[in-house]
PDB file of N, CA and C in Angstrom:
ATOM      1  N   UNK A   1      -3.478   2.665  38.312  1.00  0.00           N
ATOM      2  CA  UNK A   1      -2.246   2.589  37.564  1.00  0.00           C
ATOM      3  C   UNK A   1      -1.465   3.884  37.807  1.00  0.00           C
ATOM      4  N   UNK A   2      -0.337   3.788  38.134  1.00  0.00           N
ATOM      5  CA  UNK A   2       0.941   4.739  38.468  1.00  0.00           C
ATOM      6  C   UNK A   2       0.752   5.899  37.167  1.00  0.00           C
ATOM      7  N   UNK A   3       1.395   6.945  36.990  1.00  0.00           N
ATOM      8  CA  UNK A   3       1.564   7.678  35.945  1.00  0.00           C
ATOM      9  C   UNK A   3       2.814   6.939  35.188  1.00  0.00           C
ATOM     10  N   UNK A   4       4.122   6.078  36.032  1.00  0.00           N
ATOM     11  CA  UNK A   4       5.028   5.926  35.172  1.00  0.00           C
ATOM     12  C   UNK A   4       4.542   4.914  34.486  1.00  0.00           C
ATOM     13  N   UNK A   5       3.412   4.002  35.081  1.00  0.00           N
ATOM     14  CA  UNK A   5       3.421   2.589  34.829  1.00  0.00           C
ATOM     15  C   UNK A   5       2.320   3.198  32.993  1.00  0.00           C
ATOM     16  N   UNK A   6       1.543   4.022  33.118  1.00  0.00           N
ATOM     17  CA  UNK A   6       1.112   4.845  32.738  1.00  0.00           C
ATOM     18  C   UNK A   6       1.761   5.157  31.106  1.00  0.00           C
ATOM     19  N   UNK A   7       2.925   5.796  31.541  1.00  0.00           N
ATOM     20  CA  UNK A   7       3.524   6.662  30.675  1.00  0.00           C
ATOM     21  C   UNK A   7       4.755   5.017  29.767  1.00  0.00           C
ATOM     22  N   UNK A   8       5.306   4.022  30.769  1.00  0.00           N
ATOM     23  CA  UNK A   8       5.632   2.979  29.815  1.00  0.00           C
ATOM     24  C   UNK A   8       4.529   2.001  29.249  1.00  0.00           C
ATOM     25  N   UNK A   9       3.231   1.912  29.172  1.00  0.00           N
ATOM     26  CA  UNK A   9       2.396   1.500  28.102  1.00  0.00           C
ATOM     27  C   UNK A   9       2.264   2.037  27.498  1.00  0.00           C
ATOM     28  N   UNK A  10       1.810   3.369  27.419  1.00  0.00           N
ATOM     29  CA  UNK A  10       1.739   4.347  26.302  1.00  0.00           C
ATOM     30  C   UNK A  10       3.355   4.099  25.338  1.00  0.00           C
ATOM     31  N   UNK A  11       4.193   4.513  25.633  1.00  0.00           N
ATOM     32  CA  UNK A  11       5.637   3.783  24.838  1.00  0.00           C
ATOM     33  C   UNK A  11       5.296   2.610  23.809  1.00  0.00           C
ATOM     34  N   UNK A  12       4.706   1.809  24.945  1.00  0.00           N
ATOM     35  CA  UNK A  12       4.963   0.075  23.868  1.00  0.00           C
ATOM     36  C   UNK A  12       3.913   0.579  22.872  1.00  0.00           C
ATOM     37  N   UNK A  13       2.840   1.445  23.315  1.00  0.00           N
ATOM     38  CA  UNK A  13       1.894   1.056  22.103  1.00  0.00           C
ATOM     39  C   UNK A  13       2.096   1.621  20.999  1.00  0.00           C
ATOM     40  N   UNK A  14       2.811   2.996  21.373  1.00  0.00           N
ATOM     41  CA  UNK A  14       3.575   4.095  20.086  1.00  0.00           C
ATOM     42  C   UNK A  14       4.214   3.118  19.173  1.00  0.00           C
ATOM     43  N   UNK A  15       5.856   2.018  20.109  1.00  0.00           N
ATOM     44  CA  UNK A  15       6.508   1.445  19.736  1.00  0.00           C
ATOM     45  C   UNK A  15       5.484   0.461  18.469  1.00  0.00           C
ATOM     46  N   UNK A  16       4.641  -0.475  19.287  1.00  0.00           N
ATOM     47  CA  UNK A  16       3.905  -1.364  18.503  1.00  0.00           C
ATOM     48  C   UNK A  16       3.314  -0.788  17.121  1.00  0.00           C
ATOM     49  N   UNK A  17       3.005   0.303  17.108  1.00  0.00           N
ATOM     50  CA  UNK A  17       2.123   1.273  16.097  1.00  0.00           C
ATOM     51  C   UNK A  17       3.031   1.466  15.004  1.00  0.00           C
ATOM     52  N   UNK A  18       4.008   1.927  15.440  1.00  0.00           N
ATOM     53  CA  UNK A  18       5.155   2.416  14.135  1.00  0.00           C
ATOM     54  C   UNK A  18       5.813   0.750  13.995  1.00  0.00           C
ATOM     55  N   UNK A  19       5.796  -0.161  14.082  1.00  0.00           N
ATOM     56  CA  UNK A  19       6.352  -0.875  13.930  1.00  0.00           C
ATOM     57  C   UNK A  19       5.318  -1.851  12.709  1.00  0.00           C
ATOM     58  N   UNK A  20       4.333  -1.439  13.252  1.00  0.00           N
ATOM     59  CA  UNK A  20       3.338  -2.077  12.222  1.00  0.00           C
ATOM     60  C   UNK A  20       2.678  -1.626  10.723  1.00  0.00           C
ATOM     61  N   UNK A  21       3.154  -0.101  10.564  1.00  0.00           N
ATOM     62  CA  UNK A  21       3.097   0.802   9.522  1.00  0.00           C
ATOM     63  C   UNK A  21       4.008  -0.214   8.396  1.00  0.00           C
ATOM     64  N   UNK A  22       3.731   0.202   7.108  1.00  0.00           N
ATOM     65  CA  UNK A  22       4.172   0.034   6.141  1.00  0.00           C
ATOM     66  C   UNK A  22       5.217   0.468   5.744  1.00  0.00           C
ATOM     67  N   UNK A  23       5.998   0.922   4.763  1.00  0.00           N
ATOM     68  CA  UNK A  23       7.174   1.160   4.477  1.00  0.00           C
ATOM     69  C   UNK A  23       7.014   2.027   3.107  1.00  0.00           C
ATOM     70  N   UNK A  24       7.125   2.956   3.174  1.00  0.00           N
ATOM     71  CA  UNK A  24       6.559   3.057   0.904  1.00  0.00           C
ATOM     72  C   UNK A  24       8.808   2.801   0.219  1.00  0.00           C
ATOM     73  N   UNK A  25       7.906   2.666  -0.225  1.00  0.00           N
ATOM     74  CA  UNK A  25       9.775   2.399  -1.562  1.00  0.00           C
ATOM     75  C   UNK A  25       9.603   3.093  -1.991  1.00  0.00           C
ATOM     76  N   UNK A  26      11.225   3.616  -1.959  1.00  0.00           N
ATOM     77  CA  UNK A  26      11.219   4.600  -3.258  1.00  0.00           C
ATOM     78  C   UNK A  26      11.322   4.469  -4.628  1.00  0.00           C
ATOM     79  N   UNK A  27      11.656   4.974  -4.893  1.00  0.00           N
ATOM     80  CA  UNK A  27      11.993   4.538  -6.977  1.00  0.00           C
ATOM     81  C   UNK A  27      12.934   3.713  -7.260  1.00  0.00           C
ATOM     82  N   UNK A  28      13.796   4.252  -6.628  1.00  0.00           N
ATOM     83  CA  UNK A  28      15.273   2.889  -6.894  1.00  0.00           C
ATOM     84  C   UNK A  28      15.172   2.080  -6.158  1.00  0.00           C
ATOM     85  N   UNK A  29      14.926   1.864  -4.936  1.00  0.00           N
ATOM     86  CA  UNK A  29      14.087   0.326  -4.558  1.00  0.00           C
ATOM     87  C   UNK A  29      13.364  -0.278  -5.487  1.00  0.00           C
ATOM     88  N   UNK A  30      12.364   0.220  -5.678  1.00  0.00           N
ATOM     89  CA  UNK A  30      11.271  -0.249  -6.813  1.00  0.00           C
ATOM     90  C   UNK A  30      11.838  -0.792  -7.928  1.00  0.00           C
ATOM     91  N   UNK A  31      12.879  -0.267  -8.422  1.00  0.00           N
ATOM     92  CA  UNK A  31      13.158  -0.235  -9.689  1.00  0.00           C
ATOM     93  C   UNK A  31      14.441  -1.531  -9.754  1.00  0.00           C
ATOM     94  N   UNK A  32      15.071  -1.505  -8.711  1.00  0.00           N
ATOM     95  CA  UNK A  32      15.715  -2.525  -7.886  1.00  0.00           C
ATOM     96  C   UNK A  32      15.128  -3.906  -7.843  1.00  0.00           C
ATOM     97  N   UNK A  33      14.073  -3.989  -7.343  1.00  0.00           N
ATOM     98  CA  UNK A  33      13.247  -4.965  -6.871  1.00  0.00           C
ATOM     99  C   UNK A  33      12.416  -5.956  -8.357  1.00  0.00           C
ATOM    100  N   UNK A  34      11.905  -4.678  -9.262  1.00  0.00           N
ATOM    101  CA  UNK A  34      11.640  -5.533 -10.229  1.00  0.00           C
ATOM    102  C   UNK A  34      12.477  -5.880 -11.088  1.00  0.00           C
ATOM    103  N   UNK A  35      13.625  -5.000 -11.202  1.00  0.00           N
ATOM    104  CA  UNK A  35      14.677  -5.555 -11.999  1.00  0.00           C
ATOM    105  C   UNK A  35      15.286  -7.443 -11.528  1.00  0.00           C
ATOM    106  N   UNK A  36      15.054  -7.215 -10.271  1.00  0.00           N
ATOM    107  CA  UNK A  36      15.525  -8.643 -10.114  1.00  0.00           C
ATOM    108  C   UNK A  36      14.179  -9.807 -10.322  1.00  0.00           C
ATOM    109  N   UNK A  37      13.079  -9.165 -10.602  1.00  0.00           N
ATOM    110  CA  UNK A  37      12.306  -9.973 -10.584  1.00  0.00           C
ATOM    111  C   UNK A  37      11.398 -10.102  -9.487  1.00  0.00           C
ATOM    112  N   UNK A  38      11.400  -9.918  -8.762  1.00  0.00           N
ATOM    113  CA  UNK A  38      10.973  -9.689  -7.230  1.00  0.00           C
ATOM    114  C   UNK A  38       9.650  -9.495  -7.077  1.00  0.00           C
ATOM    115  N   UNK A  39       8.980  -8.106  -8.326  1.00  0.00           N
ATOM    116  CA  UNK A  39       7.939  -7.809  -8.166  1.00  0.00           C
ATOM    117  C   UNK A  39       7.499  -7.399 -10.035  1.00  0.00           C
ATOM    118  N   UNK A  40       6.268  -7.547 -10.238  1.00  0.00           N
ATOM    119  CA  UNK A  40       6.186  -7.146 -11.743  1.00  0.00           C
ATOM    120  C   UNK A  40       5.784  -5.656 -11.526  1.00  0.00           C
ATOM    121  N   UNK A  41       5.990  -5.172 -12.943  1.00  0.00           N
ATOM    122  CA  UNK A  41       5.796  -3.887 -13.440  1.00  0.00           C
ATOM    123  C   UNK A  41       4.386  -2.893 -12.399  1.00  0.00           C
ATOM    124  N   UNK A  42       4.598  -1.770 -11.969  1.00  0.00           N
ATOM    125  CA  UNK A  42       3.583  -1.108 -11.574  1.00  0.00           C
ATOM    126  C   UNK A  42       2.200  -1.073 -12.723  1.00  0.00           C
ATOM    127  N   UNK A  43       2.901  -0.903 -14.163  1.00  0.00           N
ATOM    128  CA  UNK A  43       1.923  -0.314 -15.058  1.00  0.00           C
ATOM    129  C   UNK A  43       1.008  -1.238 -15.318  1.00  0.00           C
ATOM    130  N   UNK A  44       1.443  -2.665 -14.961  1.00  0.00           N
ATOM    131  CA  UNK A  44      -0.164  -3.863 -14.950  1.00  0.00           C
ATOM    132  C   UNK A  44      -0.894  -3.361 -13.836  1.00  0.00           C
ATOM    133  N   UNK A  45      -0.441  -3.245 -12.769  1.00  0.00           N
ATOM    134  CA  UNK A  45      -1.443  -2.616 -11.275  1.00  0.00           C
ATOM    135  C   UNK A  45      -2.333  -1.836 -11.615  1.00  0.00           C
ATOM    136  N   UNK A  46      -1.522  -0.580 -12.266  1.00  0.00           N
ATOM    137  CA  UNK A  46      -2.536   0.761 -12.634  1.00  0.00           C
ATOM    138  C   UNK A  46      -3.724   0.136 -13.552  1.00  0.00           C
ATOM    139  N   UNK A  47      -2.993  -0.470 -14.897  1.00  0.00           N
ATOM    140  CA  UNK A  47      -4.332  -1.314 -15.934  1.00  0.00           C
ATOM    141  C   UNK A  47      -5.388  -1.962 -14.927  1.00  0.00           C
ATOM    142  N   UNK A  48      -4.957  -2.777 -14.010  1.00  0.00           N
ATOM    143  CA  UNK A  48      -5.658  -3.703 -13.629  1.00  0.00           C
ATOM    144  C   UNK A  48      -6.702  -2.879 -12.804  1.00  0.00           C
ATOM    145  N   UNK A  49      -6.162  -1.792 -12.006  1.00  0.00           N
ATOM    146  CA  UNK A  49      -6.928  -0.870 -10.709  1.00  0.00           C
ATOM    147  C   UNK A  49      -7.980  -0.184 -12.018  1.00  0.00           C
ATOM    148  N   UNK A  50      -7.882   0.626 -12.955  1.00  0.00           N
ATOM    149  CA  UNK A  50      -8.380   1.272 -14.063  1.00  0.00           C
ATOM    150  C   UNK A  50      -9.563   0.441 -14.422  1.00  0.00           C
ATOM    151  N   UNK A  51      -9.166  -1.435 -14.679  1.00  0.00           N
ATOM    152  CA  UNK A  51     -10.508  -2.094 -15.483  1.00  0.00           C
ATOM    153  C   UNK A  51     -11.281  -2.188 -14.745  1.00  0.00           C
ATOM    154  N   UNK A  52     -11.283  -1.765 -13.466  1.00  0.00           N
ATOM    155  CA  UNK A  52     -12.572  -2.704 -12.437  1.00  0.00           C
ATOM    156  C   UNK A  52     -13.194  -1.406 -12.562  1.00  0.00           C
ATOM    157  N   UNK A  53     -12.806  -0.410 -12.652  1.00  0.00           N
ATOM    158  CA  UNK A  53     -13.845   0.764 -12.678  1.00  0.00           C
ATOM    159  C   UNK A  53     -13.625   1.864 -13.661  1.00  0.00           C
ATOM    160  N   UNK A  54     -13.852   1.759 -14.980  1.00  0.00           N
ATOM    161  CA  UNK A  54     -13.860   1.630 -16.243  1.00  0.00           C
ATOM    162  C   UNK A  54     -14.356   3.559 -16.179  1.00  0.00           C
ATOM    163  N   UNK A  55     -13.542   4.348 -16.985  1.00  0.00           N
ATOM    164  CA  UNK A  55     -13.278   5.843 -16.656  1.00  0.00           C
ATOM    165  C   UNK A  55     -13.056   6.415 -15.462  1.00  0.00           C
ATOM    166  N   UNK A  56     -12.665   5.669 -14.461  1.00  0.00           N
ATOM    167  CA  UNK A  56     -11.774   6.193 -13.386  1.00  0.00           C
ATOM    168  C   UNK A  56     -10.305   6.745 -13.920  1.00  0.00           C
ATOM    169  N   UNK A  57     -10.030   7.650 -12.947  1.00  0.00           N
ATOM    170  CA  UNK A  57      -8.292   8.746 -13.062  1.00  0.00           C
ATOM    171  C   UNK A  57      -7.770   8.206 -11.844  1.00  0.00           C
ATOM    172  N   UNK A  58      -6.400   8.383 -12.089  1.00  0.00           N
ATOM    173  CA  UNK A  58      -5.804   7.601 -11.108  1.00  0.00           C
ATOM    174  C   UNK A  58      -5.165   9.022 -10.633  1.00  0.00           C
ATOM    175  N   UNK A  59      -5.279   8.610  -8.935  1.00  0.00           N
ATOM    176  CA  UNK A  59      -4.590   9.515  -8.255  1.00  0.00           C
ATOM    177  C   UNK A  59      -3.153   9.390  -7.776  1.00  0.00           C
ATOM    178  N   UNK A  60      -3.060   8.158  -7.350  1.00  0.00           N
ATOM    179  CA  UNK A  60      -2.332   7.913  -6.736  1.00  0.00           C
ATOM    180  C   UNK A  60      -1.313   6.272  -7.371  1.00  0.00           C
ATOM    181  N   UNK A  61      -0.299   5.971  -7.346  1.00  0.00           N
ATOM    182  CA  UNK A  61       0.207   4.651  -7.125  1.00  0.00           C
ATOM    183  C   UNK A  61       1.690   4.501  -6.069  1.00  0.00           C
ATOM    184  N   UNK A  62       2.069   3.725  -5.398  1.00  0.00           N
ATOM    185  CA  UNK A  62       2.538   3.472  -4.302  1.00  0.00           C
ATOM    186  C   UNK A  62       3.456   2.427  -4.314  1.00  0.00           C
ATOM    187  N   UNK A  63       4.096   1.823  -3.950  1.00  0.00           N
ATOM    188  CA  UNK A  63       4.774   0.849  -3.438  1.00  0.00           C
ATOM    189  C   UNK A  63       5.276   0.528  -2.177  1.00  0.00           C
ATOM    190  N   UNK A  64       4.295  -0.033  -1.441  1.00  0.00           N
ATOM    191  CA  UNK A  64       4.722  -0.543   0.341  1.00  0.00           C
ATOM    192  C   UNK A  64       5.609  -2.015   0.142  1.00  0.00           C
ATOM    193  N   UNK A  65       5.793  -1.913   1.573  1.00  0.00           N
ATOM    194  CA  UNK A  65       6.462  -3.071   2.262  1.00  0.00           C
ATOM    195  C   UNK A  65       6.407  -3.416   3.370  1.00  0.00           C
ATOM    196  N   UNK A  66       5.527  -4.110   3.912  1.00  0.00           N
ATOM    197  CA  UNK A  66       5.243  -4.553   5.527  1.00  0.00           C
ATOM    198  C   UNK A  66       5.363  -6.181   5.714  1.00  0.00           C
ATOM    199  N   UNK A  67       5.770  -6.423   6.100  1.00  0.00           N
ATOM    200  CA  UNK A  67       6.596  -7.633   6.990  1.00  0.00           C
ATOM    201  C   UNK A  67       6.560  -8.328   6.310  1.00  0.00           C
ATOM    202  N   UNK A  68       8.001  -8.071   4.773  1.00  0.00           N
ATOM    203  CA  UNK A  68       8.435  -8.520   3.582  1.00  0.00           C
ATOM    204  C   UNK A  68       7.533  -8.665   2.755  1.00  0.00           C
ATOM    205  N   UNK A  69       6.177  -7.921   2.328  1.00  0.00           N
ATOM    206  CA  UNK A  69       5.379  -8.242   1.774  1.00  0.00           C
ATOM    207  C   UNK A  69       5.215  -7.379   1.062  1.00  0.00           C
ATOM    208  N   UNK A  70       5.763  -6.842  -0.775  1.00  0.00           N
ATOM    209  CA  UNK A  70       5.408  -5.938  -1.221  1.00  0.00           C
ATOM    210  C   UNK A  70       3.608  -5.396  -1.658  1.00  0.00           C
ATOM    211  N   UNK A  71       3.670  -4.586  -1.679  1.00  0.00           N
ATOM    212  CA  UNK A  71       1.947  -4.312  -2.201  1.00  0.00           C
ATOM    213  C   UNK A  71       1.873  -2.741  -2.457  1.00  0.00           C
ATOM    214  N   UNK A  72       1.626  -2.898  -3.736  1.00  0.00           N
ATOM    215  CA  UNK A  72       1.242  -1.804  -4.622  1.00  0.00           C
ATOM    216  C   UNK A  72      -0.156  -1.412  -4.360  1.00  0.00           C
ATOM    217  N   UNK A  73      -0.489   0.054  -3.738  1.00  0.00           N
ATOM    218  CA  UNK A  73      -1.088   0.693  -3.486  1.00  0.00           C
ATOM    219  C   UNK A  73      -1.657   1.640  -4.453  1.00  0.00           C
ATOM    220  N   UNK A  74      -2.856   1.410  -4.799  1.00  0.00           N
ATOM    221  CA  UNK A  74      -3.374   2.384  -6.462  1.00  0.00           C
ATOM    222  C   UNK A  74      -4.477   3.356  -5.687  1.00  0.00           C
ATOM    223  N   UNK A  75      -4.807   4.581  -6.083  1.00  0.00           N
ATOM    224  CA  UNK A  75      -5.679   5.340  -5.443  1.00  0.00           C
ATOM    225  C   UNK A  75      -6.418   5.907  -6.962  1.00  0.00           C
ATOM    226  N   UNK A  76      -7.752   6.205  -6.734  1.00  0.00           N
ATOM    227  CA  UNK A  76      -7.922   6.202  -7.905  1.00  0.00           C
ATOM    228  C   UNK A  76      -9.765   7.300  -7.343  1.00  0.00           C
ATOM    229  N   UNK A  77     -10.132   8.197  -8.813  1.00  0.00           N
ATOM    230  CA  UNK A  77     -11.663   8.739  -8.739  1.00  0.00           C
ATOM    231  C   UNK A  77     -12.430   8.101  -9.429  1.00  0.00           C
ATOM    232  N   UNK A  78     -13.524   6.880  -9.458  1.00  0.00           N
ATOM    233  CA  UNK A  78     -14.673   7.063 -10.209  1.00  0.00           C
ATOM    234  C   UNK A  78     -15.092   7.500 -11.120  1.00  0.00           C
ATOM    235  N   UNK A  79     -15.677   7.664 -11.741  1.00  0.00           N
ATOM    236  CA  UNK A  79     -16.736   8.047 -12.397  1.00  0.00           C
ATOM    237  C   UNK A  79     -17.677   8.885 -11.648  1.00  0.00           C
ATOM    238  N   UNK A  80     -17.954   8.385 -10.777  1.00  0.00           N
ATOM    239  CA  UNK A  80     -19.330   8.609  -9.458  1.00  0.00           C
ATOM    240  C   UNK A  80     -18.588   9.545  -8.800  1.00  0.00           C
ATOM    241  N   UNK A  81     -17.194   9.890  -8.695  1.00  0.00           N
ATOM    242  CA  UNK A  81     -16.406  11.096  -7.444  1.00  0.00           C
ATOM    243  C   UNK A  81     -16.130   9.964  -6.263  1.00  0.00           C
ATOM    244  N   UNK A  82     -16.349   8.911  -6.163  1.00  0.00           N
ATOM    245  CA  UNK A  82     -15.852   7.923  -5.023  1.00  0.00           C
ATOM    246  C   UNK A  82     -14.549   7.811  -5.160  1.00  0.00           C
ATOM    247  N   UNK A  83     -13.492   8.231  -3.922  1.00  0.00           N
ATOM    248  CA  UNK A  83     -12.120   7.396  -3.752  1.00  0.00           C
ATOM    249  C   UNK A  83     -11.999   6.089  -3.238  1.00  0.00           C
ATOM    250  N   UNK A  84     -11.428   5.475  -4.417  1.00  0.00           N
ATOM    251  CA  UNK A  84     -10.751   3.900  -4.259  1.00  0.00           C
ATOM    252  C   UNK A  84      -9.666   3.607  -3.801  1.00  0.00           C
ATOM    253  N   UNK A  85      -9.544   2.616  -2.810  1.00  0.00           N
ATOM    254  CA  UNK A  85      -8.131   2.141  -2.897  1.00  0.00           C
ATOM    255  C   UNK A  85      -7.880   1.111  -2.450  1.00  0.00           C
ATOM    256  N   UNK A  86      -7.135   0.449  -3.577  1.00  0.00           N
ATOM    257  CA  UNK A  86      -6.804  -0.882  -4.420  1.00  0.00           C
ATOM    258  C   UNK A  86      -5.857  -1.506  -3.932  1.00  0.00           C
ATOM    259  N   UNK A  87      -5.560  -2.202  -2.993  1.00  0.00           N
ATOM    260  CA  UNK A  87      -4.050  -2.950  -3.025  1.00  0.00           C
ATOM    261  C   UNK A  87      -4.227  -4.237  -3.661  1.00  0.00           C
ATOM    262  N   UNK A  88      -2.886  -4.317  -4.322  1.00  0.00           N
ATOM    263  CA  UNK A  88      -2.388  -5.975  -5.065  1.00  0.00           C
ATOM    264  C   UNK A  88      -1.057  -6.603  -4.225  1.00  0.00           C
ATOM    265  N   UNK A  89      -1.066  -7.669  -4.349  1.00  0.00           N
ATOM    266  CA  UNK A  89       0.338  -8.372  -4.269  1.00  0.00           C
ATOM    267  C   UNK A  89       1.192  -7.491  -5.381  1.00  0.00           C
ATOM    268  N   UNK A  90       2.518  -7.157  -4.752  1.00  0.00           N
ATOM    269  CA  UNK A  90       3.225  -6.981  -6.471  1.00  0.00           C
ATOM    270  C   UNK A  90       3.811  -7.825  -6.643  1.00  0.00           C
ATOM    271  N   UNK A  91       3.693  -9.362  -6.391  1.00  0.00           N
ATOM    272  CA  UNK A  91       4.158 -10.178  -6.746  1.00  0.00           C
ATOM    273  C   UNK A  91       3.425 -11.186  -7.520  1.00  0.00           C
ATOM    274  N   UNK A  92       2.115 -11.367  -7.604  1.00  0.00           N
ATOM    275  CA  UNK A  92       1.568 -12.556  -8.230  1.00  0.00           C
ATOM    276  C   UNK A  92       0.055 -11.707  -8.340  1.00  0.00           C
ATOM    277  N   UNK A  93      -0.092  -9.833  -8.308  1.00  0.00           N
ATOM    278  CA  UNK A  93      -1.190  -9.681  -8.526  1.00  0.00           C
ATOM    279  C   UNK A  93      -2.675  -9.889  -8.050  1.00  0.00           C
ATOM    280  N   UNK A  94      -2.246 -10.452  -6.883  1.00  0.00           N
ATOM    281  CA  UNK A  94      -3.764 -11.001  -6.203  1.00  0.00           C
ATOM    282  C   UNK A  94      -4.211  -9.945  -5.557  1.00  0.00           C
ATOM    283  N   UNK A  95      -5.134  -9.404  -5.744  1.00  0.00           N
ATOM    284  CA  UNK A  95      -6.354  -8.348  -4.908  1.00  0.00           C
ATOM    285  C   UNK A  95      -6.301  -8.629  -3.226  1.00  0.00           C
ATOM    286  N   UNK A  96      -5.767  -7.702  -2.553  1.00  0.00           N
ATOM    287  CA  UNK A  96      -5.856  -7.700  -1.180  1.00  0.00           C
ATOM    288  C   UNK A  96      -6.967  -6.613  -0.740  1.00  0.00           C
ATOM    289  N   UNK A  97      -7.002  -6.066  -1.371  1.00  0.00           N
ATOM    290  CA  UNK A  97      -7.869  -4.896  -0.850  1.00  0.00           C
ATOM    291  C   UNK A  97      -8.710  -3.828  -2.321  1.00  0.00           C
ATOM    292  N   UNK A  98     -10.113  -3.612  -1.929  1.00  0.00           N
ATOM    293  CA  UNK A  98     -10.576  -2.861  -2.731  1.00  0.00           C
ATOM    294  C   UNK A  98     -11.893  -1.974  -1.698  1.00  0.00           C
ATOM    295  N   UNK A  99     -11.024  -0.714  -1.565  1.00  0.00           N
ATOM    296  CA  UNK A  99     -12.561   0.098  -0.555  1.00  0.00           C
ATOM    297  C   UNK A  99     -13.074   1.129  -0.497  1.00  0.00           C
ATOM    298  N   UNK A 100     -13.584   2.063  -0.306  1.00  0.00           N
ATOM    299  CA  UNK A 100     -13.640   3.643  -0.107  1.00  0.00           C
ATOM    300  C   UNK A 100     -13.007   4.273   0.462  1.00  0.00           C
ATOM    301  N   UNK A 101     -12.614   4.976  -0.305  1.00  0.00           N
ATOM    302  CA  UNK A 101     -11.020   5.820   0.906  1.00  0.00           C
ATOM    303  C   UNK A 101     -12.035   6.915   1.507  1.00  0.00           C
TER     304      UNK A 101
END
């Protein structure tokens, strides 16, 4: 393989990479979004990320967007010192993700 032929795959895959990243919202997006209904309240996420592991602190909460798909991102410590992290739909709440960060 050529160096240019080389140097334009390397491109697509950068291209492909950032294209596949998430998006975080900011506040007035956010705030935007559930106002219309779009997405419910962060503060059920946090409750909900909190009950599954009962005296955990929350580190973190988030709001992405990848290919129109909001999802609230909760980061959170244990009890045990393990990092969690939780994604939901922010739309209907369904558990996409729960793992060890």
């Amino acid at each position: 393989m050529t160096a240019e032929r080389c140097r334009v795959v390397l491109l697509g895959l950068i291209m492909v990479c950032t294209l596949a990243q998430a998006r975080d919202l900011n506040q007035d997006e956010a705030l935007e979004l559930r106002q219309r209904g779009v997405i419910l309240p962060l503060e059920q996420f946090i409750d909900l990320a909190l009950s599954r592991y009962p005296g955990s602190r929350l580190l973190e909460a988030e709001l992405e967007e990848k290919h129109g798909v909001y999802v609230y991102e909760v980061e959170l410590v244990t009890t045990e010192g393990v990092v969690r992290e939780i994604k939901f739909d922010a739309r209907d709440r369904r558990l996409l993700k729960d793992e060890e960060d």
